[in-house]
PDB file of N, CA and C in Angstrom:
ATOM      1  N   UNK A   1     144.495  99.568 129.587  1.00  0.00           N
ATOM      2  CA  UNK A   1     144.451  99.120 128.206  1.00  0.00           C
ATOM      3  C   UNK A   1     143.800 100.220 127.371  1.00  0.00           C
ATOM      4  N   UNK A   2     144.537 100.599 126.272  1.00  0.00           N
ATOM      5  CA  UNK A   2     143.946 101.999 125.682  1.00  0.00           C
ATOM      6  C   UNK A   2     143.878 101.147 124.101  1.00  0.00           C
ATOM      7  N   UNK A   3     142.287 102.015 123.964  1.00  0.00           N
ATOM      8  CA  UNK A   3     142.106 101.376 122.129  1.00  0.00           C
ATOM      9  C   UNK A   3     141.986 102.654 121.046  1.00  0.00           C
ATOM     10  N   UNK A   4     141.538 102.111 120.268  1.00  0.00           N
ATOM     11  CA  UNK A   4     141.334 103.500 119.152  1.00  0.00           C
ATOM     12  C   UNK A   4     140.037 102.912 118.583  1.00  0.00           C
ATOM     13  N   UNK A   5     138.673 103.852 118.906  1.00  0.00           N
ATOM     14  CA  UNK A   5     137.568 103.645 118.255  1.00  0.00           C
ATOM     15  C   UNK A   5     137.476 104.513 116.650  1.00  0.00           C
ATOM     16  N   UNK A   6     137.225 103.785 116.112  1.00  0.00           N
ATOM     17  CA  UNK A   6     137.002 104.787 114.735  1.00  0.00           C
ATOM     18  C   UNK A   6     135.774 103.938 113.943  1.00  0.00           C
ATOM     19  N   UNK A   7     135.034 105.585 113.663  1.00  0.00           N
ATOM     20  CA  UNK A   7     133.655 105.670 113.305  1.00  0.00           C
ATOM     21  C   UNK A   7     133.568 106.088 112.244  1.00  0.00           C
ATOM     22  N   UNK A   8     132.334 105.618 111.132  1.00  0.00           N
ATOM     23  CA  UNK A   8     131.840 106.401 109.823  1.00  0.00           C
ATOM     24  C   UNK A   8     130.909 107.632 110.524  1.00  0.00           C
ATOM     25  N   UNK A   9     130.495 108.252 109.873  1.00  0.00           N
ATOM     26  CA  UNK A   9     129.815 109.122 109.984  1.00  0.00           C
ATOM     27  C   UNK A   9     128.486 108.884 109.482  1.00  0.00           C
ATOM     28  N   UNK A  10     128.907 108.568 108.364  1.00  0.00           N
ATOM     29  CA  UNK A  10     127.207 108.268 107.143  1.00  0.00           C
ATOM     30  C   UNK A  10     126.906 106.617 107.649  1.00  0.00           C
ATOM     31  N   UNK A  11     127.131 105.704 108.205  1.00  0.00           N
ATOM     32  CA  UNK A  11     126.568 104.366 108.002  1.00  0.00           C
ATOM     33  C   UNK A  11     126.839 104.221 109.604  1.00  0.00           C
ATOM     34  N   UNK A  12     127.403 104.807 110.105  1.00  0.00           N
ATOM     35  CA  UNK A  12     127.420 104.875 111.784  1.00  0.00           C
ATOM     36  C   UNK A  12     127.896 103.162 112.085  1.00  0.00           C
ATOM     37  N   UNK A  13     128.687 102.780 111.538  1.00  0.00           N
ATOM     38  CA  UNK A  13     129.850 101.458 112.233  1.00  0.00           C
ATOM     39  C   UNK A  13     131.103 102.409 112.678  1.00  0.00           C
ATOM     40  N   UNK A  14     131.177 101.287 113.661  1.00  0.00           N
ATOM     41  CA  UNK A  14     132.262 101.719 114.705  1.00  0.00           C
ATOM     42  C   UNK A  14     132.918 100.597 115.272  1.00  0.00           C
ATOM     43  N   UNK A  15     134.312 100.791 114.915  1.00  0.00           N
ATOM     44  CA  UNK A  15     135.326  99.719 115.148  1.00  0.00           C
ATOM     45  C   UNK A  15     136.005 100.021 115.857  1.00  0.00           C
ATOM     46  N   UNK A  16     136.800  99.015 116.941  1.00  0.00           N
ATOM     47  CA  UNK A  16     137.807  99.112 117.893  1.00  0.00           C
ATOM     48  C   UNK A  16     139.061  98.399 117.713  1.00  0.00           C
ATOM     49  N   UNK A  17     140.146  98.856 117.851  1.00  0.00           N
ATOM     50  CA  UNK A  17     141.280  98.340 117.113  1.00  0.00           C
ATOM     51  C   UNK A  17     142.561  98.396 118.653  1.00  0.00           C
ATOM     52  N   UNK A  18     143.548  97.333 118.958  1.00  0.00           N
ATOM     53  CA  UNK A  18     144.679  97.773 119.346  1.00  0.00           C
ATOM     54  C   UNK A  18     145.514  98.684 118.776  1.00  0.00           C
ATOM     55  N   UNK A  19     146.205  99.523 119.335  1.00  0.00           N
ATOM     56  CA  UNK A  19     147.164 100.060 118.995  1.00  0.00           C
ATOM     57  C   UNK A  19     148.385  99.741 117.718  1.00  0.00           C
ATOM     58  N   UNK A  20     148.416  98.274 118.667  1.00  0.00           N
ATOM     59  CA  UNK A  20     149.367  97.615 117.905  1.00  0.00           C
ATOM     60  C   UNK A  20     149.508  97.230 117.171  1.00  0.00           C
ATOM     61  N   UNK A  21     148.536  96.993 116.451  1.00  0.00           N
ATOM     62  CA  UNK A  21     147.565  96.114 115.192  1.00  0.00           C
ATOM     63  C   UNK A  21     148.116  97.373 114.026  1.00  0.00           C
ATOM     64  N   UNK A  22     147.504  98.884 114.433  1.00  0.00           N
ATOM     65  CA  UNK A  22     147.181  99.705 113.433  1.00  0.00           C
ATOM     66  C   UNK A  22     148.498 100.519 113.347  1.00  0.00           C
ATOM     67  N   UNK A  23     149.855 100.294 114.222  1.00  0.00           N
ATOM     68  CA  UNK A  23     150.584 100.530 113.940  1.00  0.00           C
ATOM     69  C   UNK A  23     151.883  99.510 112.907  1.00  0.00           C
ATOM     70  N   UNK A  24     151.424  98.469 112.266  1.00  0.00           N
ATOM     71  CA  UNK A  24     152.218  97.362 112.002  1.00  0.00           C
ATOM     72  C   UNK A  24     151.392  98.027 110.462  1.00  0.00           C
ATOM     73  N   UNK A  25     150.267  98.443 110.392  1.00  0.00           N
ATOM     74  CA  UNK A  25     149.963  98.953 109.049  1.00  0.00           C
ATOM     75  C   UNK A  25     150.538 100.653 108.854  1.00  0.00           C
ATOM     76  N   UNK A  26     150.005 101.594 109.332  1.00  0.00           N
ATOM     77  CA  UNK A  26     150.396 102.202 109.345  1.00  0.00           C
ATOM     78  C   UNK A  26     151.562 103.592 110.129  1.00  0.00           C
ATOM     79  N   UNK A  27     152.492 102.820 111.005  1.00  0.00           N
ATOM     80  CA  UNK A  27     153.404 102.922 111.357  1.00  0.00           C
ATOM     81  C   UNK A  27     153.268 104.171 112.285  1.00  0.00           C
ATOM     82  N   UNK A  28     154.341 104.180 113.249  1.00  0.00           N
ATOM     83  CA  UNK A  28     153.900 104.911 114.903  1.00  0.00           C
ATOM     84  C   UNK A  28     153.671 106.536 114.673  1.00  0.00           C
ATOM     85  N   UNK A  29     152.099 106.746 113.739  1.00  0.00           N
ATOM     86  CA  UNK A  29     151.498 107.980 113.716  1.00  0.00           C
ATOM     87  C   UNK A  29     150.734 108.239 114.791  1.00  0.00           C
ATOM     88  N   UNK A  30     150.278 109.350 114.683  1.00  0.00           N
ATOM     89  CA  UNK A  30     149.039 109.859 115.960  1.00  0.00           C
ATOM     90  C   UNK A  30     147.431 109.410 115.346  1.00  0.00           C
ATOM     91  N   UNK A  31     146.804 109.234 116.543  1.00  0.00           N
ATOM     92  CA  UNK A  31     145.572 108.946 116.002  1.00  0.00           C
ATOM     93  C   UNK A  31     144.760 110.145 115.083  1.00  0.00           C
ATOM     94  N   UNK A  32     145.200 111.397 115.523  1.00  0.00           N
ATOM     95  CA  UNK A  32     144.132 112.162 114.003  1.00  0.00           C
ATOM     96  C   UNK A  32     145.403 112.165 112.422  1.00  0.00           C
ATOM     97  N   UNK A  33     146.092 111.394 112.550  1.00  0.00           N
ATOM     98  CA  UNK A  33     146.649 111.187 110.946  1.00  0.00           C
ATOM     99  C   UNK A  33     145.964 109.669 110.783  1.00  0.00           C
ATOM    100  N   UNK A  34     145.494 109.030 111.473  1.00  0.00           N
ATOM    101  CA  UNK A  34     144.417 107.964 111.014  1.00  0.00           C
ATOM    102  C   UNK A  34     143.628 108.278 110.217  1.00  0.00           C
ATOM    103  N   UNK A  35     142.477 109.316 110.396  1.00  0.00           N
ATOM    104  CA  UNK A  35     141.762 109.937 109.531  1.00  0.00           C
ATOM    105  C   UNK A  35     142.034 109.972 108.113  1.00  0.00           C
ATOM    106  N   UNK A  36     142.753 110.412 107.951  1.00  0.00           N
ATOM    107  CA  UNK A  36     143.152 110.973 106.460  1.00  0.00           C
ATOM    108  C   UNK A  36     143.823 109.237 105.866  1.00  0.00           C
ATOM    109  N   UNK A  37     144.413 108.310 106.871  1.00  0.00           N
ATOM    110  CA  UNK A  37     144.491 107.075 106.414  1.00  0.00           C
ATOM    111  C   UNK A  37     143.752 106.115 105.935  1.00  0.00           C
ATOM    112  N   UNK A  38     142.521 105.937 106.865  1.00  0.00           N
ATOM    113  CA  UNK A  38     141.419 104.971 106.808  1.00  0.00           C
ATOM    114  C   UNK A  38     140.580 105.612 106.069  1.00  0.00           C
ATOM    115  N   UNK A  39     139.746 104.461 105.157  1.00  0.00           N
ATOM    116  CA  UNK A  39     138.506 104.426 104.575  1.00  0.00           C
ATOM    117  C   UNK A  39     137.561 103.716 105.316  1.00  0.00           C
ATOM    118  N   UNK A  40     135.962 104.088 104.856  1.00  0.00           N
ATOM    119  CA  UNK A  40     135.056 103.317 105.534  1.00  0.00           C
ATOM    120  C   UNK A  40     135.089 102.084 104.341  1.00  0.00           C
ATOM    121  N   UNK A  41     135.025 100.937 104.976  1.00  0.00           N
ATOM    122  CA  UNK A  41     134.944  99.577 104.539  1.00  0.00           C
ATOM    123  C   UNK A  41     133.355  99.392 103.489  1.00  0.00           C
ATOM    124  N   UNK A  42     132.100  99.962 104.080  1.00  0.00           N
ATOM    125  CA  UNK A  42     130.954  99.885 102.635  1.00  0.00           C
ATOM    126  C   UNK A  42     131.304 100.629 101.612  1.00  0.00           C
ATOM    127  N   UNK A  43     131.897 102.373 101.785  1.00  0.00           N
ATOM    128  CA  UNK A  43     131.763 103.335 100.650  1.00  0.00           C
ATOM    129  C   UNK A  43     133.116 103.995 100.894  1.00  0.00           C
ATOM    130  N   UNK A  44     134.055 103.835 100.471  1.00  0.00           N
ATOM    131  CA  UNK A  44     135.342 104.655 100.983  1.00  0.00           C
ATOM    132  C   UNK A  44     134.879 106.425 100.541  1.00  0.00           C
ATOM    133  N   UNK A  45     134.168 106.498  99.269  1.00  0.00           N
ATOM    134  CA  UNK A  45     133.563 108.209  99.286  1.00  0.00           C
ATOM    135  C   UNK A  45     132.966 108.609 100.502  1.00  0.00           C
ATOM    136  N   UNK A  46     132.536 108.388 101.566  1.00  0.00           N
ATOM    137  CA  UNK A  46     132.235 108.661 102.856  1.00  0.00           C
ATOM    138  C   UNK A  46     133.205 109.900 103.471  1.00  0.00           C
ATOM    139  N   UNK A  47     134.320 109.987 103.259  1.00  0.00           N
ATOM    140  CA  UNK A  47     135.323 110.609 103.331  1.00  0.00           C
ATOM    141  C   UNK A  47     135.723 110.494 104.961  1.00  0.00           C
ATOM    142  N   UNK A  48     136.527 111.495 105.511  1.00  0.00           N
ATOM    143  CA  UNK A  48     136.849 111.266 106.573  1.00  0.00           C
ATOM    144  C   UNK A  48     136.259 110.256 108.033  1.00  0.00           C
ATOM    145  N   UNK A  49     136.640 109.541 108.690  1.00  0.00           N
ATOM    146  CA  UNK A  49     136.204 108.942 109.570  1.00  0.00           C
ATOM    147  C   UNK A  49     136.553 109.446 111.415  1.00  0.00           C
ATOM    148  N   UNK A  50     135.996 109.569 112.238  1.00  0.00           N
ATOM    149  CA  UNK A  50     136.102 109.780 113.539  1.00  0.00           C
ATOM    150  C   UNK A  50     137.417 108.862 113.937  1.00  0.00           C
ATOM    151  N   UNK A  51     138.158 109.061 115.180  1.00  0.00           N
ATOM    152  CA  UNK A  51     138.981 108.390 115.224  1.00  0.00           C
ATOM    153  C   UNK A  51     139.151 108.832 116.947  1.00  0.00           C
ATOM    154  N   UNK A  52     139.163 108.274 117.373  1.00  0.00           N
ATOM    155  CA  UNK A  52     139.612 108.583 119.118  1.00  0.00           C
ATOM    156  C   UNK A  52     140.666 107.212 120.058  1.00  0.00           C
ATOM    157  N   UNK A  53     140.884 108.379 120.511  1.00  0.00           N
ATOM    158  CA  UNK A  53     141.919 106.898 121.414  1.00  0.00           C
ATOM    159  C   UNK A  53     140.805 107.116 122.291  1.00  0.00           C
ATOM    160  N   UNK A  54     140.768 105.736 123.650  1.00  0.00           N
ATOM    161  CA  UNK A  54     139.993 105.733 124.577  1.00  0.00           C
ATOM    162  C   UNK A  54     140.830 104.324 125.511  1.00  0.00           C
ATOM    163  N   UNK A  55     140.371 104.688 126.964  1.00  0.00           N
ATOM    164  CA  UNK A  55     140.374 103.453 127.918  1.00  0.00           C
ATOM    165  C   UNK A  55     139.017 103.145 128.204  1.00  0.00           C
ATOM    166  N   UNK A  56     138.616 101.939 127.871  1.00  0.00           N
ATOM    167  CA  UNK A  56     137.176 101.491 128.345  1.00  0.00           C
ATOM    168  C   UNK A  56     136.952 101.324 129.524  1.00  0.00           C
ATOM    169  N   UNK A  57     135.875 101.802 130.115  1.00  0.00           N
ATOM    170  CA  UNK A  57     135.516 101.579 131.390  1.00  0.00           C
ATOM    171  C   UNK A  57     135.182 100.182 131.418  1.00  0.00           C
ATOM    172  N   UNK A  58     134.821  99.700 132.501  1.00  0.00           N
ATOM    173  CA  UNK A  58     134.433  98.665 133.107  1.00  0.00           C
ATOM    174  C   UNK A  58     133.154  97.947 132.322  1.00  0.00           C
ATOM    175  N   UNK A  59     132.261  99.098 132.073  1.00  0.00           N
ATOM    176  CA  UNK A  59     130.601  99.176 131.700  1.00  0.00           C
ATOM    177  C   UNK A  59     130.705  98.748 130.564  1.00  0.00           C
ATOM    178  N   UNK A  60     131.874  99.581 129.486  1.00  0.00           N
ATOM    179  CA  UNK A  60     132.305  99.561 128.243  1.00  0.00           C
ATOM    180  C   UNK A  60     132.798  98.578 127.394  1.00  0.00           C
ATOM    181  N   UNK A  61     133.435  97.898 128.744  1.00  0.00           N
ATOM    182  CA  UNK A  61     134.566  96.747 128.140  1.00  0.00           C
ATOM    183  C   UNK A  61     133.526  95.202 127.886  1.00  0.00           C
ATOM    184  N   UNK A  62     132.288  95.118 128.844  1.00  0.00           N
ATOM    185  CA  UNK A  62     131.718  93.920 128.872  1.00  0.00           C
ATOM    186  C   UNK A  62     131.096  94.229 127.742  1.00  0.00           C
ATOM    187  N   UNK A  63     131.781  92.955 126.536  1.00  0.00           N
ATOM    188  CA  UNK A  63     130.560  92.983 125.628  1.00  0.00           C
ATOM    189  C   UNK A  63     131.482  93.550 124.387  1.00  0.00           C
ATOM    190  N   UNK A  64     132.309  94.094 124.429  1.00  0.00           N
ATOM    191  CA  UNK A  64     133.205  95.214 123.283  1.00  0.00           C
ATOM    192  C   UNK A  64     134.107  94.323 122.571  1.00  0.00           C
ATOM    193  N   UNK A  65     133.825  94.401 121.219  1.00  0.00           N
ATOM    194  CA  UNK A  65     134.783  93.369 120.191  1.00  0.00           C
ATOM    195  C   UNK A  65     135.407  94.419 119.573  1.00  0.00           C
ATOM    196  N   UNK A  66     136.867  93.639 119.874  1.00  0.00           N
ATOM    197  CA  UNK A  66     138.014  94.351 119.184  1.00  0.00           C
ATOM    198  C   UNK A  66     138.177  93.407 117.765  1.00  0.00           C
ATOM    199  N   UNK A  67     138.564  94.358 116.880  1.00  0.00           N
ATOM    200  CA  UNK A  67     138.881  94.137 115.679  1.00  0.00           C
ATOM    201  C   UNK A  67     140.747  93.588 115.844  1.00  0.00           C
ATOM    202  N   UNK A  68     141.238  92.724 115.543  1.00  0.00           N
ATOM    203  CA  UNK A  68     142.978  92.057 115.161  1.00  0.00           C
ATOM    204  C   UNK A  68     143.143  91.617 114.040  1.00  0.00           C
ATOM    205  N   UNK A  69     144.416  91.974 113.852  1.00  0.00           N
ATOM    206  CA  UNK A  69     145.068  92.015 112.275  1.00  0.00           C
ATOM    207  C   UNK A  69     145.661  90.678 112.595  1.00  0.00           C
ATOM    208  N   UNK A  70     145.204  89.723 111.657  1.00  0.00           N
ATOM    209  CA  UNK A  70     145.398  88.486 111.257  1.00  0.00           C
ATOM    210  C   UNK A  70     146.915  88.114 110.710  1.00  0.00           C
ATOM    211  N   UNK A  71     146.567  89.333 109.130  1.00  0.00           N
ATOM    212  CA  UNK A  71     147.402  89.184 108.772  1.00  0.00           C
ATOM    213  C   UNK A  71     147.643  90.377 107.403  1.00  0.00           C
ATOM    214  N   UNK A  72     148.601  90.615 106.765  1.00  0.00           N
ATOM    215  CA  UNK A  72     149.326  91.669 105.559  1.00  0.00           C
ATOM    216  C   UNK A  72     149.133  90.787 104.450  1.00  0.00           C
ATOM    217  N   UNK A  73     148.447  91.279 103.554  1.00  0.00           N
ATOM    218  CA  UNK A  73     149.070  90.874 102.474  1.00  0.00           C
ATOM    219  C   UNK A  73     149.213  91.921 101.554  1.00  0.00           C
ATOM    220  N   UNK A  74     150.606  90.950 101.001  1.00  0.00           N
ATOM    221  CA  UNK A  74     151.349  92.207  99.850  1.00  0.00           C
ATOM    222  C   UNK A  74     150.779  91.493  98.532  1.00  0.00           C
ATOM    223  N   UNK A  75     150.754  92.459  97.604  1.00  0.00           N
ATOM    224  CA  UNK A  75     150.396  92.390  96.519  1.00  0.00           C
ATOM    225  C   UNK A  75     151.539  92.539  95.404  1.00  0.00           C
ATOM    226  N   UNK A  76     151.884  91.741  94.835  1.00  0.00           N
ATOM    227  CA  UNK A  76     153.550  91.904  93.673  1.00  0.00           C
ATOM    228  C   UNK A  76     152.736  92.246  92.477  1.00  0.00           C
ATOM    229  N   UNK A  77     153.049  93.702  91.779  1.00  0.00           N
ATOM    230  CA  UNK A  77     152.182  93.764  90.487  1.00  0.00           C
ATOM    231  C   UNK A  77     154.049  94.265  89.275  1.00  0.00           C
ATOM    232  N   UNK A  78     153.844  93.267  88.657  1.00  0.00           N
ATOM    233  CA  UNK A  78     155.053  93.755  87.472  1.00  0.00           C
ATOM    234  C   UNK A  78     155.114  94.673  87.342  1.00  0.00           C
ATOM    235  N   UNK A  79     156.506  95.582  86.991  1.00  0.00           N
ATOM    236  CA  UNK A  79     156.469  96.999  86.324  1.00  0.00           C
ATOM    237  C   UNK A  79     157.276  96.856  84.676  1.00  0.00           C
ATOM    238  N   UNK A  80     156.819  96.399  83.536  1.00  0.00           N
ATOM    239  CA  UNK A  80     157.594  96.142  82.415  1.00  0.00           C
ATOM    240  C   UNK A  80     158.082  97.840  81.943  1.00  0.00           C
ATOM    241  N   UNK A  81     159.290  97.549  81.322  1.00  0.00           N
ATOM    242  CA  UNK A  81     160.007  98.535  80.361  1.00  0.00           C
ATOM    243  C   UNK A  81     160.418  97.985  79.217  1.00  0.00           C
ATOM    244  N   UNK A  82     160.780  98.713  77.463  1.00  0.00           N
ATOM    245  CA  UNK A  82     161.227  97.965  76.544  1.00  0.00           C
ATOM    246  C   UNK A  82     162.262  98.608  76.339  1.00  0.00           C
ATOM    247  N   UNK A  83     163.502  97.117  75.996  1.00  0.00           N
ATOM    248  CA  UNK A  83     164.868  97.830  75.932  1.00  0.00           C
ATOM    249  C   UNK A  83     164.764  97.367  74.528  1.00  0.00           C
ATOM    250  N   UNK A  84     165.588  98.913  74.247  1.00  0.00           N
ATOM    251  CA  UNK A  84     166.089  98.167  72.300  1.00  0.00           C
ATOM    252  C   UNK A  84     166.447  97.523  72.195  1.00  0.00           C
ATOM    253  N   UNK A  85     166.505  96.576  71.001  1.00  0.00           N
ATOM    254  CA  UNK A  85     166.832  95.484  70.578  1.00  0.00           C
ATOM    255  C   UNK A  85     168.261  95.768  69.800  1.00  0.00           C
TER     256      UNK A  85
END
């Protein structure tokens, strides 16, 4: 079972994600184009975030909460234009 840990730098949280989860958002990239994708969730100015794939060991796994995507939501925002009259 392989995850993707990704870390702030400045506030030091660190999240673990399936694969599968973070590809239904942002679609079958490599984990260092994550980086440049994700924001940190307190300060998105934080700028870049750590990002690693990993298999948890044994030691690793007892105790380790994975983060799952619930769910998408889309946002519908109008785009108006004015036609002559």
């Amino acid at each position: 079972m392989r995850l993707v840990r990704i870390r702030c730098r400045y506030c030091k949280r660190t999240h673990c994600y399936h694969p599968s989860d973070l590809i239904q958002i942002f679609g079958d990239v490599d984990v260092d184009s994550l980086m440049d994708g994700m924001k940190c969730e307190n300060d998105p100015s934080h700028g870049r975030l750590d990002v690693e794939a990993f298999a948890p060991t044994g030691r690793e796994a007892v105790g380790l909460r994975i983060r799952r995507l619930v769910a998408l939501k889309v946002q519908r925002v109008p785009i108006w234009r004015e036609d002559p009259a």
